[in-house]
C-alpha atoms as a PDB file:
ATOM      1  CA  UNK A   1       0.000   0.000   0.000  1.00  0.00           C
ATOM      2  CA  UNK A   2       1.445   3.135  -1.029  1.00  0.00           C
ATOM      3  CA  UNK A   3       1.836   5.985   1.321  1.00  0.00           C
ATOM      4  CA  UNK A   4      -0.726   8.492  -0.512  1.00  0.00           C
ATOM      5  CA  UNK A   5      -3.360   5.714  -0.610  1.00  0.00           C
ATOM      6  CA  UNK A   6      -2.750   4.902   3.082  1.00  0.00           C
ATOM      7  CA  UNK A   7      -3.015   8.659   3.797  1.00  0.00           C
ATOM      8  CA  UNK A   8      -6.251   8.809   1.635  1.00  0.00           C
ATOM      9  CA  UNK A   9      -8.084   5.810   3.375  1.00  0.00           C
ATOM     10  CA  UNK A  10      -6.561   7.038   7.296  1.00  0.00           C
ATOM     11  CA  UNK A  11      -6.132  11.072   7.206  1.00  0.00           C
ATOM     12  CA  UNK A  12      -4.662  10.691  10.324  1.00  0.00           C
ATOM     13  CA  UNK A  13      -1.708   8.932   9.347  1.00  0.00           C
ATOM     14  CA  UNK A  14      -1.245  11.642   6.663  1.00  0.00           C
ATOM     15  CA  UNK A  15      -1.485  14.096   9.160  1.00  0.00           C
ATOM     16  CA  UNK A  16       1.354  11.948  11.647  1.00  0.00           C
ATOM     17  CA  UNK A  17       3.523  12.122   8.419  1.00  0.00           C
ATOM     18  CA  UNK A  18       3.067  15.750   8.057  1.00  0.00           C
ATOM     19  CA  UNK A  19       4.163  17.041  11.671  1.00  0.00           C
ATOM     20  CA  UNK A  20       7.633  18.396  11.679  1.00  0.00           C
ATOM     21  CA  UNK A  21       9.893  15.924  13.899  1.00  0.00           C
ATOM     22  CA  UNK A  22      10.591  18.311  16.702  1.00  0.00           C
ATOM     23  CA  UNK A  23       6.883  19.031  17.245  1.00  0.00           C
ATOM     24  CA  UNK A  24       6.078  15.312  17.853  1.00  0.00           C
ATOM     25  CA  UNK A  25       9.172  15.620  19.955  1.00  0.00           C
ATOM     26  CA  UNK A  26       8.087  18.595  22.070  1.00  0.00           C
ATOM     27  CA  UNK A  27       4.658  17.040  22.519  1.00  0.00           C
ATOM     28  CA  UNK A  28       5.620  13.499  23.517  1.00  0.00           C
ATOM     29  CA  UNK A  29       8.189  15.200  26.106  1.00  0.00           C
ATOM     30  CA  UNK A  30       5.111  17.178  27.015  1.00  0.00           C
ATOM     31  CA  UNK A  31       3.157  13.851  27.964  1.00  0.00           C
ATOM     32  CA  UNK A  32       6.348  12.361  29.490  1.00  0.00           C
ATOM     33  CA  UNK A  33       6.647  14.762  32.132  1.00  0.00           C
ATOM     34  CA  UNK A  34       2.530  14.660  32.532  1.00  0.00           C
ATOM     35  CA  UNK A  35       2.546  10.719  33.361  1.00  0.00           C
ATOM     36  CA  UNK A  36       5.323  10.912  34.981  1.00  0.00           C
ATOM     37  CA  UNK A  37       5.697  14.289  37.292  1.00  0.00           C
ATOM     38  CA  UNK A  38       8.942  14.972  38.421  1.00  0.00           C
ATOM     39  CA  UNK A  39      10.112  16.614  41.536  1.00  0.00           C
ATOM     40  CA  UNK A  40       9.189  17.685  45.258  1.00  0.00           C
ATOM     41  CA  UNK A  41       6.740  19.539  45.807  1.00  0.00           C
ATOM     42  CA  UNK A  42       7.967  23.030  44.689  1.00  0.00           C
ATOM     43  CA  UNK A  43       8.687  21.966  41.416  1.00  0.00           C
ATOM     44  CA  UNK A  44       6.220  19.026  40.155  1.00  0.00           C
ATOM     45  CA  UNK A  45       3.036  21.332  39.753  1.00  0.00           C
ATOM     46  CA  UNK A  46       5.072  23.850  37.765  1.00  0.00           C
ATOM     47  CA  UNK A  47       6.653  21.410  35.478  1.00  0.00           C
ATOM     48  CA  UNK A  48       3.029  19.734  34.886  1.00  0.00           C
ATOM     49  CA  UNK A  49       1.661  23.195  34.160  1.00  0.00           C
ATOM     50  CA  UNK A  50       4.123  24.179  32.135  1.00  0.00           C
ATOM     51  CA  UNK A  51       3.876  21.182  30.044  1.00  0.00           C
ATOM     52  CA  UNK A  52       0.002  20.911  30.101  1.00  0.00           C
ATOM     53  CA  UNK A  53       0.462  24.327  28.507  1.00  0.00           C
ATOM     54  CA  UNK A  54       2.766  23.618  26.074  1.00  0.00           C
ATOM     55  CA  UNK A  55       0.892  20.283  25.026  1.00  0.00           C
ATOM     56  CA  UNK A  56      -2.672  22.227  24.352  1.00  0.00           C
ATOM     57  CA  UNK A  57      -1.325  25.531  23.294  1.00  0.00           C
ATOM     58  CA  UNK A  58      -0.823  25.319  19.725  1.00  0.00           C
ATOM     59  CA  UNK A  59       2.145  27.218  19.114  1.00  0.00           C
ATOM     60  CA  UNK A  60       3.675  27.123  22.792  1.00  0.00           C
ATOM     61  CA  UNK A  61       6.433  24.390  22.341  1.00  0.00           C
ATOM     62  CA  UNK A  62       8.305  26.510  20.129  1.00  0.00           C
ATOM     63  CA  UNK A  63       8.749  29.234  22.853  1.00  0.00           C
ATOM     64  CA  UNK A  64      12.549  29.439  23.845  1.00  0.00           C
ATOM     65  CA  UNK A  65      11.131  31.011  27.489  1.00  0.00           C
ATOM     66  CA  UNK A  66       9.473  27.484  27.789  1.00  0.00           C
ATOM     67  CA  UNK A  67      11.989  25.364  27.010  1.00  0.00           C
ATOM     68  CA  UNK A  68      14.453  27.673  29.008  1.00  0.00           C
ATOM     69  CA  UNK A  69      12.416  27.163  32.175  1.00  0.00           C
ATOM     70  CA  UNK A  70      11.787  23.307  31.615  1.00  0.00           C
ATOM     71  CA  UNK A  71      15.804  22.727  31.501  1.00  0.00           C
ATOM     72  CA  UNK A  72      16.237  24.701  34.825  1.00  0.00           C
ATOM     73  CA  UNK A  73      13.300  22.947  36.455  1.00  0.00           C
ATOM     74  CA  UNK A  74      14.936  19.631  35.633  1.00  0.00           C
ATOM     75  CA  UNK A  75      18.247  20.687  36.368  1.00  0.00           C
ATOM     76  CA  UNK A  76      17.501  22.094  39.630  1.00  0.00           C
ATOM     77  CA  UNK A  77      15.404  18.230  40.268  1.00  0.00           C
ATOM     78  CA  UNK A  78      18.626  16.334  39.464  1.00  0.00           C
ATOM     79  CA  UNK A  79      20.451  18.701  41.437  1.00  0.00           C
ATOM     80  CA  UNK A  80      18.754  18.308  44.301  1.00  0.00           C
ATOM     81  CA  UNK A  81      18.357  14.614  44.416  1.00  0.00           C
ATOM     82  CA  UNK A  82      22.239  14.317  43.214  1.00  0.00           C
ATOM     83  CA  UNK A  83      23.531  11.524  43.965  1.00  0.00           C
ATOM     84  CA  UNK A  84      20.446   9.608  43.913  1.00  0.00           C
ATOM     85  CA  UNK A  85      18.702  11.265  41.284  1.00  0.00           C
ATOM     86  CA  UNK A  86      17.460   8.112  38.620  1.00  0.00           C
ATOM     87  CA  UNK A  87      19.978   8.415  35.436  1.00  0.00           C
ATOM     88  CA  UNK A  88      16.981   9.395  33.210  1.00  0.00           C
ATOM     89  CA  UNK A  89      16.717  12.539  35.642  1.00  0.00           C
ATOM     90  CA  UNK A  90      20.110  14.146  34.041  1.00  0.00           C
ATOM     91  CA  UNK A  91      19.193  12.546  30.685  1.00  0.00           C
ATOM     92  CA  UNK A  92      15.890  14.506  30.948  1.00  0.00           C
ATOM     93  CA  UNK A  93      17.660  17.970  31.763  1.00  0.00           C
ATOM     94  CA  UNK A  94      20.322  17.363  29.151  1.00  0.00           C
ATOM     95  CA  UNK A  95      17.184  17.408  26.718  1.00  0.00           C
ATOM     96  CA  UNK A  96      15.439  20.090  28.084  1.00  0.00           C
ATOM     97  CA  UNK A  97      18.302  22.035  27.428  1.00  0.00           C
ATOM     98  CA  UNK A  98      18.902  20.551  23.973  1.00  0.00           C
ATOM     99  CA  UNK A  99      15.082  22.377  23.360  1.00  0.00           C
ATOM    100  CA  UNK A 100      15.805  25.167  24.323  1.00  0.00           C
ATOM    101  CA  UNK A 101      19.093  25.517  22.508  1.00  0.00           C
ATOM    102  CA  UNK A 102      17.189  24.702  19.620  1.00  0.00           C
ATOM    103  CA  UNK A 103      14.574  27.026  19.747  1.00  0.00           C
ATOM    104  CA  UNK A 104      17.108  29.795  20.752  1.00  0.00           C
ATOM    105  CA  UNK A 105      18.508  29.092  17.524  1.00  0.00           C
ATOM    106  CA  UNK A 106      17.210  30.400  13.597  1.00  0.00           C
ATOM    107  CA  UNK A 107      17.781  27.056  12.538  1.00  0.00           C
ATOM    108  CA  UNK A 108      16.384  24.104  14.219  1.00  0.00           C
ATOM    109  CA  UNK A 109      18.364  21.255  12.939  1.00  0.00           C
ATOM    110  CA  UNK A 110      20.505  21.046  16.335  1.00  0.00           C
ATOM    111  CA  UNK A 111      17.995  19.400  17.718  1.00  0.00           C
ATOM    112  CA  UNK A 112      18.064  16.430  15.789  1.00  0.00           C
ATOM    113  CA  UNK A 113      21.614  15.872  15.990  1.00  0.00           C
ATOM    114  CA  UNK A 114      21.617  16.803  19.595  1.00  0.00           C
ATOM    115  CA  UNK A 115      19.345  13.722  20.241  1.00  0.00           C
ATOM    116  CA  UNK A 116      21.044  11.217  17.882  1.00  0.00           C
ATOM    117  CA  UNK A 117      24.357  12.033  19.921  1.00  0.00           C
ATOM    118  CA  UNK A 118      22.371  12.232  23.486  1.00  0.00           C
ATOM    119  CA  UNK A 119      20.913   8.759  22.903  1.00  0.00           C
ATOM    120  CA  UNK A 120      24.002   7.420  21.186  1.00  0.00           C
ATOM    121  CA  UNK A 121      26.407   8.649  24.315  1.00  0.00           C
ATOM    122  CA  UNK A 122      24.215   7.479  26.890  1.00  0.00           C
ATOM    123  CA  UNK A 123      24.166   4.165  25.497  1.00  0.00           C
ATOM    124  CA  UNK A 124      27.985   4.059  25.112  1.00  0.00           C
ATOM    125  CA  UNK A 125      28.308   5.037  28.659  1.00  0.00           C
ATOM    126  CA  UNK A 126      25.811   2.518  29.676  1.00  0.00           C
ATOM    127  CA  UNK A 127      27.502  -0.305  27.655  1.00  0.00           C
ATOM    128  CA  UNK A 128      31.121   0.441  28.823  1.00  0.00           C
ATOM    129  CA  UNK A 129      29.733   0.635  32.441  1.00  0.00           C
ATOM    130  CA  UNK A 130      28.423  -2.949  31.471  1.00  0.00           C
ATOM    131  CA  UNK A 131      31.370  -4.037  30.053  1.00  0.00           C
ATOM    132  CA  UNK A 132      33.783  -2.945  32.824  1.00  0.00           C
ATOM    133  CA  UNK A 133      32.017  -3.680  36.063  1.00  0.00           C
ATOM    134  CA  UNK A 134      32.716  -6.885  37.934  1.00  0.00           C
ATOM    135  CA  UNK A 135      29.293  -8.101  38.878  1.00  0.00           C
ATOM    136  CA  UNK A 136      27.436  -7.780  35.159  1.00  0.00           C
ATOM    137  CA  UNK A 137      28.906  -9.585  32.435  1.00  0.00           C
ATOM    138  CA  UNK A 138      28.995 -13.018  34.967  1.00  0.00           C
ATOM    139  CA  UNK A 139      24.940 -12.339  35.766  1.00  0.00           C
ATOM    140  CA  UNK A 140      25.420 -11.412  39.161  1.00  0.00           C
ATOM    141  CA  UNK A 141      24.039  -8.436  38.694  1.00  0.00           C
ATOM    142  CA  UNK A 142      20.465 -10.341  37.229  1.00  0.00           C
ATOM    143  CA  UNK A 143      20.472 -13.119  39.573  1.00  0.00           C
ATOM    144  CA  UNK A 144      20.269 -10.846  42.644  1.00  0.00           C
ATOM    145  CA  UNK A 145      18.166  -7.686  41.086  1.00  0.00           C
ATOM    146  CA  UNK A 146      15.494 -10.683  39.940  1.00  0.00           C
ATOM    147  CA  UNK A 147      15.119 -12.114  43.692  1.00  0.00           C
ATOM    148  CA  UNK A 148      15.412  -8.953  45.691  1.00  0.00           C
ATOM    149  CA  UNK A 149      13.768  -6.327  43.572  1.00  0.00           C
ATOM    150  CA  UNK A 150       9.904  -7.382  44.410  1.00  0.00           C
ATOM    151  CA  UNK A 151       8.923  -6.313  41.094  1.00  0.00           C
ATOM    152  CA  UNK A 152      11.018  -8.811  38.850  1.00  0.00           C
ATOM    153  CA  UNK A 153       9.319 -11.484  41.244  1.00  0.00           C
ATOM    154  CA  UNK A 154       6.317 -12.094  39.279  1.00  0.00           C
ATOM    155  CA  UNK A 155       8.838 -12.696  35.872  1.00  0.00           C
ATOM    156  CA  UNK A 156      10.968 -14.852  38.191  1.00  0.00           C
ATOM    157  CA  UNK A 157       8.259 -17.275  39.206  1.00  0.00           C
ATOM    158  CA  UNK A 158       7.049 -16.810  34.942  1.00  0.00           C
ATOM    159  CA  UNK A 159      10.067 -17.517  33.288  1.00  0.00           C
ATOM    160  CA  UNK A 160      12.883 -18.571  35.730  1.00  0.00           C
ATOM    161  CA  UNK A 161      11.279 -21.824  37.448  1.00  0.00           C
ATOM    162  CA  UNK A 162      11.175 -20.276  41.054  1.00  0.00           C
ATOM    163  CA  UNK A 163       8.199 -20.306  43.857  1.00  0.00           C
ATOM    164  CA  UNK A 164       7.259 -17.315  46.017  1.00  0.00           C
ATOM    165  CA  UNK A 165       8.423 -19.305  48.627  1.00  0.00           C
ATOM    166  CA  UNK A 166      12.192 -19.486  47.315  1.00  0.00           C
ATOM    167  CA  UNK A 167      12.452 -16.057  45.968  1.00  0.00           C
ATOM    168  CA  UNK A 168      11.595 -14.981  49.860  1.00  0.00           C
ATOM    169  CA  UNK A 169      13.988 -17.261  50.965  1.00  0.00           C
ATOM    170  CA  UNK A 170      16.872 -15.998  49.023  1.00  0.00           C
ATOM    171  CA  UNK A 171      15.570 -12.402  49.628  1.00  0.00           C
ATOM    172  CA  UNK A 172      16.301 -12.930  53.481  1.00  0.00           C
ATOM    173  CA  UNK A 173      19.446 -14.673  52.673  1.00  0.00           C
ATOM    174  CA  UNK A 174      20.896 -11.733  50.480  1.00  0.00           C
ATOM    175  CA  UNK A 175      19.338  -9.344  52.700  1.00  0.00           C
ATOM    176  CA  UNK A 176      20.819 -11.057  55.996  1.00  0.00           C
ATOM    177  CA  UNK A 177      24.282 -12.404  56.387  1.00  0.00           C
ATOM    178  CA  UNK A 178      25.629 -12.344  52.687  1.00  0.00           C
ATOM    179  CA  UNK A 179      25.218  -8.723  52.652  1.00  0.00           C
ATOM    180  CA  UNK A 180      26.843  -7.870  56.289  1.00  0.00           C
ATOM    181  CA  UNK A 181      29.833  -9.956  54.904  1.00  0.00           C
ATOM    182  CA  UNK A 182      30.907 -13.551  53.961  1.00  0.00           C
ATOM    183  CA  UNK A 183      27.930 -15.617  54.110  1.00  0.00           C
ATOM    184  CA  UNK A 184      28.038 -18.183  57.368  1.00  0.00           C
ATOM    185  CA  UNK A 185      25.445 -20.654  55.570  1.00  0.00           C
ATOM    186  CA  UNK A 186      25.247 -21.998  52.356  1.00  0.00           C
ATOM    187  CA  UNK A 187      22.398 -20.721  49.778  1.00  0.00           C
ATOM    188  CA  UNK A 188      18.841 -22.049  50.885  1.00  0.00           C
ATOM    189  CA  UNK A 189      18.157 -24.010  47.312  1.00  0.00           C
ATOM    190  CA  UNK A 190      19.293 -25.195  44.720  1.00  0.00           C
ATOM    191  CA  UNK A 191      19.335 -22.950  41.658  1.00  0.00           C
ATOM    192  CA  UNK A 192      17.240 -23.686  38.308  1.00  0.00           C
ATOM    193  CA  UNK A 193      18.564 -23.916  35.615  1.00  0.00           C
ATOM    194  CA  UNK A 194      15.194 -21.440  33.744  1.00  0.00           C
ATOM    195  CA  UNK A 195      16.304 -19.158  36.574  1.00  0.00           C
ATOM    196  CA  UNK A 196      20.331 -19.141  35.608  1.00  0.00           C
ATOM    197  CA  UNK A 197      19.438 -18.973  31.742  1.00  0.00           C
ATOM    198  CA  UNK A 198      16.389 -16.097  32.202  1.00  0.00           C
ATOM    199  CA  UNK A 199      19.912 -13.922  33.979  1.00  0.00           C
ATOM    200  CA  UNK A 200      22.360 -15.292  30.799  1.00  0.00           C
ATOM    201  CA  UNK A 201      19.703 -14.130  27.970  1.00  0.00           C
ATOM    202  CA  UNK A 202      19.007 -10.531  30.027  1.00  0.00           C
ATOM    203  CA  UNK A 203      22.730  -9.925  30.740  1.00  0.00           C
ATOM    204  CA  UNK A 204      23.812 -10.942  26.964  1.00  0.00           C
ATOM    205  CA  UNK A 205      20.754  -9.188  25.791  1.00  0.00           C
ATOM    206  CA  UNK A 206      21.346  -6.075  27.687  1.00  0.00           C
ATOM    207  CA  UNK A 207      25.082  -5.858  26.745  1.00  0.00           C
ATOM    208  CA  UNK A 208      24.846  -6.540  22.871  1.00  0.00           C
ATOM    209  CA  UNK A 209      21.446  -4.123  22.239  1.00  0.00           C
ATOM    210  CA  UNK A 210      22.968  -1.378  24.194  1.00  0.00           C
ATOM    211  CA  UNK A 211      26.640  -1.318  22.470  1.00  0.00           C
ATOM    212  CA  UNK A 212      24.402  -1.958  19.065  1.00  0.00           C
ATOM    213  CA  UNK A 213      22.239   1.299  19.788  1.00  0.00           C
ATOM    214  CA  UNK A 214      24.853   3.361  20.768  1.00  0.00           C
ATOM    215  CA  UNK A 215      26.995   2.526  17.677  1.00  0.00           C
ATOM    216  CA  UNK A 216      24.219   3.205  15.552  1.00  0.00           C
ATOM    217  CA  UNK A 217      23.888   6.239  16.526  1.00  0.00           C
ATOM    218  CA  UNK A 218      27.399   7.205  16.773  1.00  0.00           C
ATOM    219  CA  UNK A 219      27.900   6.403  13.354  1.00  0.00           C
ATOM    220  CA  UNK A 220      27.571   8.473   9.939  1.00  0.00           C
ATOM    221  CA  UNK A 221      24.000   8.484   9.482  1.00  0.00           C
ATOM    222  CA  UNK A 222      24.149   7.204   5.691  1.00  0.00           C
ATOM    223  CA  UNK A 223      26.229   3.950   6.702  1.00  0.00           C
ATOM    224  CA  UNK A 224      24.298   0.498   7.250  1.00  0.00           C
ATOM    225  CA  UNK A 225      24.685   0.617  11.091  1.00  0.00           C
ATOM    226  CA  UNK A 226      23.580   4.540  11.054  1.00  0.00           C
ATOM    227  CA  UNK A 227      20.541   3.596   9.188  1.00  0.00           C
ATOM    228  CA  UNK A 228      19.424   0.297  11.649  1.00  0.00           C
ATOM    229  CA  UNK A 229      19.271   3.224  14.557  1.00  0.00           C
ATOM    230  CA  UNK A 230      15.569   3.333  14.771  1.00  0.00           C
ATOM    231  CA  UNK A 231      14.948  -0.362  14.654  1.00  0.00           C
ATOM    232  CA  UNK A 232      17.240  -0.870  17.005  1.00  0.00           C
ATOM    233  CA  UNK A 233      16.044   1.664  19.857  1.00  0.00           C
ATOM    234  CA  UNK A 234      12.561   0.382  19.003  1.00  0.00           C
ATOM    235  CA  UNK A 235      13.158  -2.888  19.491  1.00  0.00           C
ATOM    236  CA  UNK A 236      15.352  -2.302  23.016  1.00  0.00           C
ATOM    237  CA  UNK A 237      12.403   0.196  24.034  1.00  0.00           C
ATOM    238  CA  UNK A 238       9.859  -2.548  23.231  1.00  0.00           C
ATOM    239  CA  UNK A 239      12.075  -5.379  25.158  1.00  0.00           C
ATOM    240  CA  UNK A 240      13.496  -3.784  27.987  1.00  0.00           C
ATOM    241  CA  UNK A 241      10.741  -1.987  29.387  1.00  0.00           C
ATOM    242  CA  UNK A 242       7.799  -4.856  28.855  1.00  0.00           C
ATOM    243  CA  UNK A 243       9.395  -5.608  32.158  1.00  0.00           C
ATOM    244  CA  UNK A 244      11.498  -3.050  33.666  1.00  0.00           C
ATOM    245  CA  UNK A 245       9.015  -0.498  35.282  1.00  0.00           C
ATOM    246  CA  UNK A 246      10.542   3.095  34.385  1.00  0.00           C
ATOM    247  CA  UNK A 247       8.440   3.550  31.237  1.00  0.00           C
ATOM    248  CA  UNK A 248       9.397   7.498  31.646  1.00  0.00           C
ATOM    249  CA  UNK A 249      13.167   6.350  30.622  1.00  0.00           C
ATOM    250  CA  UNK A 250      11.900   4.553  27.940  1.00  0.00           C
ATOM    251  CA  UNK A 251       8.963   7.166  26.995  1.00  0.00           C
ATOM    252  CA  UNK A 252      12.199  10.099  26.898  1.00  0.00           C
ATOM    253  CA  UNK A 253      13.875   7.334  24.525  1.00  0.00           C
ATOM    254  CA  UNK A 254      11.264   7.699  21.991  1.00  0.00           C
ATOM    255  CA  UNK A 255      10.359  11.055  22.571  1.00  0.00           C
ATOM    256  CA  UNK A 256      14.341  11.504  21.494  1.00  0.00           C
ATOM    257  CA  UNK A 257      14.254   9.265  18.470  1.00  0.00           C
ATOM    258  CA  UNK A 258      11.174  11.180  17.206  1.00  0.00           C
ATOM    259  CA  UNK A 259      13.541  14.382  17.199  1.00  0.00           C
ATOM    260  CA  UNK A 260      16.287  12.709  15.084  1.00  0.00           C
ATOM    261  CA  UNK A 261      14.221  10.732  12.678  1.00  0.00           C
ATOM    262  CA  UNK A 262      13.659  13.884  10.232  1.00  0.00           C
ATOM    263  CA  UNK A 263      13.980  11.950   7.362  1.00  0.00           C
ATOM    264  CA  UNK A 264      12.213   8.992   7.614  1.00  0.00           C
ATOM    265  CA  UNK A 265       8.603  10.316   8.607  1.00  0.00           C
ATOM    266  CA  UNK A 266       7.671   6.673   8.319  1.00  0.00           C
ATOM    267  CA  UNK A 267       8.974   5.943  11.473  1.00  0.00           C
ATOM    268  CA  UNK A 268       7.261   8.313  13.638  1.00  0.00           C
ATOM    269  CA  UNK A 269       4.129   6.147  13.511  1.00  0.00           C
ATOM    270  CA  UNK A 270       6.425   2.927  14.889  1.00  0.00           C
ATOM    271  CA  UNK A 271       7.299   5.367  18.201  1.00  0.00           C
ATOM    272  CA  UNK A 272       4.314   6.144  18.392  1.00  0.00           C
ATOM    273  CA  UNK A 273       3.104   3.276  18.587  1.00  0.00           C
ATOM    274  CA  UNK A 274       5.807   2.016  21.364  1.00  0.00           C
ATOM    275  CA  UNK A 275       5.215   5.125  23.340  1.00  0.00           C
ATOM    276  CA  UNK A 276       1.540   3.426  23.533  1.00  0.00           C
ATOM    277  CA  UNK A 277       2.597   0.426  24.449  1.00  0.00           C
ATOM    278  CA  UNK A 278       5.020   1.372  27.644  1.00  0.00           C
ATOM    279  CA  UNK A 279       1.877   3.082  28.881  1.00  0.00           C
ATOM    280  CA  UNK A 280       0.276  -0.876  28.462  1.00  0.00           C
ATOM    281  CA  UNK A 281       3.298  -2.641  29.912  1.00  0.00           C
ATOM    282  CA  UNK A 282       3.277  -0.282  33.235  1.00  0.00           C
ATOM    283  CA  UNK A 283      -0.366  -0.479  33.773  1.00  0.00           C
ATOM    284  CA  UNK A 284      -1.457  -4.215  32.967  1.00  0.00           C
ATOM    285  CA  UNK A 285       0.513  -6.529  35.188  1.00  0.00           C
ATOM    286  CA  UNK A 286       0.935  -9.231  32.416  1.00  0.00           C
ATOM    287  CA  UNK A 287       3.696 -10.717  34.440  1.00  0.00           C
ATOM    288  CA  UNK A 288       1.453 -11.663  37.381  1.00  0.00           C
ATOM    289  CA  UNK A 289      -1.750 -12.434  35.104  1.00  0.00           C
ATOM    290  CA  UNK A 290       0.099 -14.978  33.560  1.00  0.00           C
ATOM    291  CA  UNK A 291       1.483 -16.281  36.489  1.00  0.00           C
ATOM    292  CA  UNK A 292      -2.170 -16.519  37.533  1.00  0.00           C
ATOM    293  CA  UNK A 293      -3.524 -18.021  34.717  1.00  0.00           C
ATOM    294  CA  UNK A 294      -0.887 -20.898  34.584  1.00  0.00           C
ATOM    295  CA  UNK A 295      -0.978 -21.484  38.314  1.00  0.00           C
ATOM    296  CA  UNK A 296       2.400 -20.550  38.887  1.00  0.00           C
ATOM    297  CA  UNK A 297       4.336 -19.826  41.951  1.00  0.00           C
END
């Protein structure tokens, strides 16, 4: 199906086509910072006003003044919470005050190269963090997020073979003795092997989709790699966050690769779709109604 005949039989993917990259940007940042406030108390209801404004206001998310007080907002946020600000919290301000350089500027195309290289450094950072530290290429990292971090339970009893039982056995055991110093028992079960193999595939998947993304976006935009970019954020945004539950890092993602994908209006439709879909992962606990409906756990 052609792309006039699609636009003919559904106007409003015609119209999608139409909107200028950085205005689908500025809008889904807009909704970001709406479903997921940021902030105490002194700065959340200015940051949600300021982007209700800017999301009804026709004209409003060009305004440099906007942008300008968005980037201190969220710089002020991680700056208050540093050092335990989430990552996404300085990725957020960087952005903010990627906007607002942009609509400082006459020209607008900064924008789009400014979130090609934010996405493409963060994910280099992330990767080589990866790479380097002791406890994630070997899975530790996975095997003890997945039994102490109640919200991976529900996949651990799906996919890795484990009971509620044991997963609050090894809780207390991490939590207790291992984690005041050498452990003076030995671990209360023995592993599965779904368990061990659900922390392989997540550590190997993490580490090669993360160095992929950010060396797609690193690279000249014309090579192969440069033009796989926005499959491969889509398809990390689509993976990672069906069960990691910060759809606001992953909604910021796509709100970013909206920005950079100028040229391929195409696209815009695929992101929005997947900014849809993080809003369905977060709210419908498919992890525990599957568990449920296969009398798991």
């Amino acid at each position: 199906m052609t792309s006039a005949t699609s636009g003919t039989r559904y106007p409003w993917l015609r119209e999608v086509e139409a909107w200028r990259s950085d205005e689908l940007a500025a809008r889904l940042t807009f909704l970001t910072l709406l479903f997921s406030p940021i902030g105490d108390w002194y700065i959340t209801p200015i940051v949600m006003l300021l982007s209700g404004a800017g999301l009804i206001m026709r004209d409003l998310w060009r305004s440099p003044w906007l942008w300008t007080a968005l980037a201190l907002l969220t710089g002020i946020r991680a700056f208050v919470d540093w050092p335990l600000a989430d990552n996404h919290a300085y990725l957020l301000a960087y952005w903010c005050v990627a906007f607002a350089v942009a609509t400082w500027m006459p020209q607008r195309e900064s924008l789009a190269g400014n979130a090609r290289l934010l996405i493409g450094f963060t994910f280099a950072f992330a990767a080589w963090q990866k790479w380097t530290a002791s406890d994630y290429p070997n899975d530790v990292f996975f095997l003890t997020t997945f039994l102490v971090d109640d919200r991976f339970e529900d996949l651990a009893v799906l996919f890795g073979g484990l009971t509620y039982e044991q997963i609050e056995m090894a809780r207390e055991y991490l939590e207790g003795d291992y984690r005041s110093g050498a452990p003076t028992s030995a671990f209360p079960f023995e592993m599965p092997l779904a368990f061990s193999l659900l922390a392989r595939l997540s550590t190997v998947w993490n580490l090669i989709e993360q160095t992929l993304v950010a060396i797609a976006f690193l690279a000249p935009t014309t090579s192969f790699v440069g033009r796989l970019r926005d499959p491969l954020l889509l398809v990390f945004c689509l993976t990672i966050y069906a069960v990691a539950p910060v759809p606001s890092f992953g909604w910021l993602l796509i709100a970013m690769g909206v920005a950079q994908a100028v040229k391929t209006p195409a696209i815009r439709l695929w992101y929005l779709a997947a900014f849809g879909l993080l809003a369905i992962y977060y709210e419908v606990p498919w992890t525990t109604l599957l568990v449920e409906a296969f009398g798991l756990g």
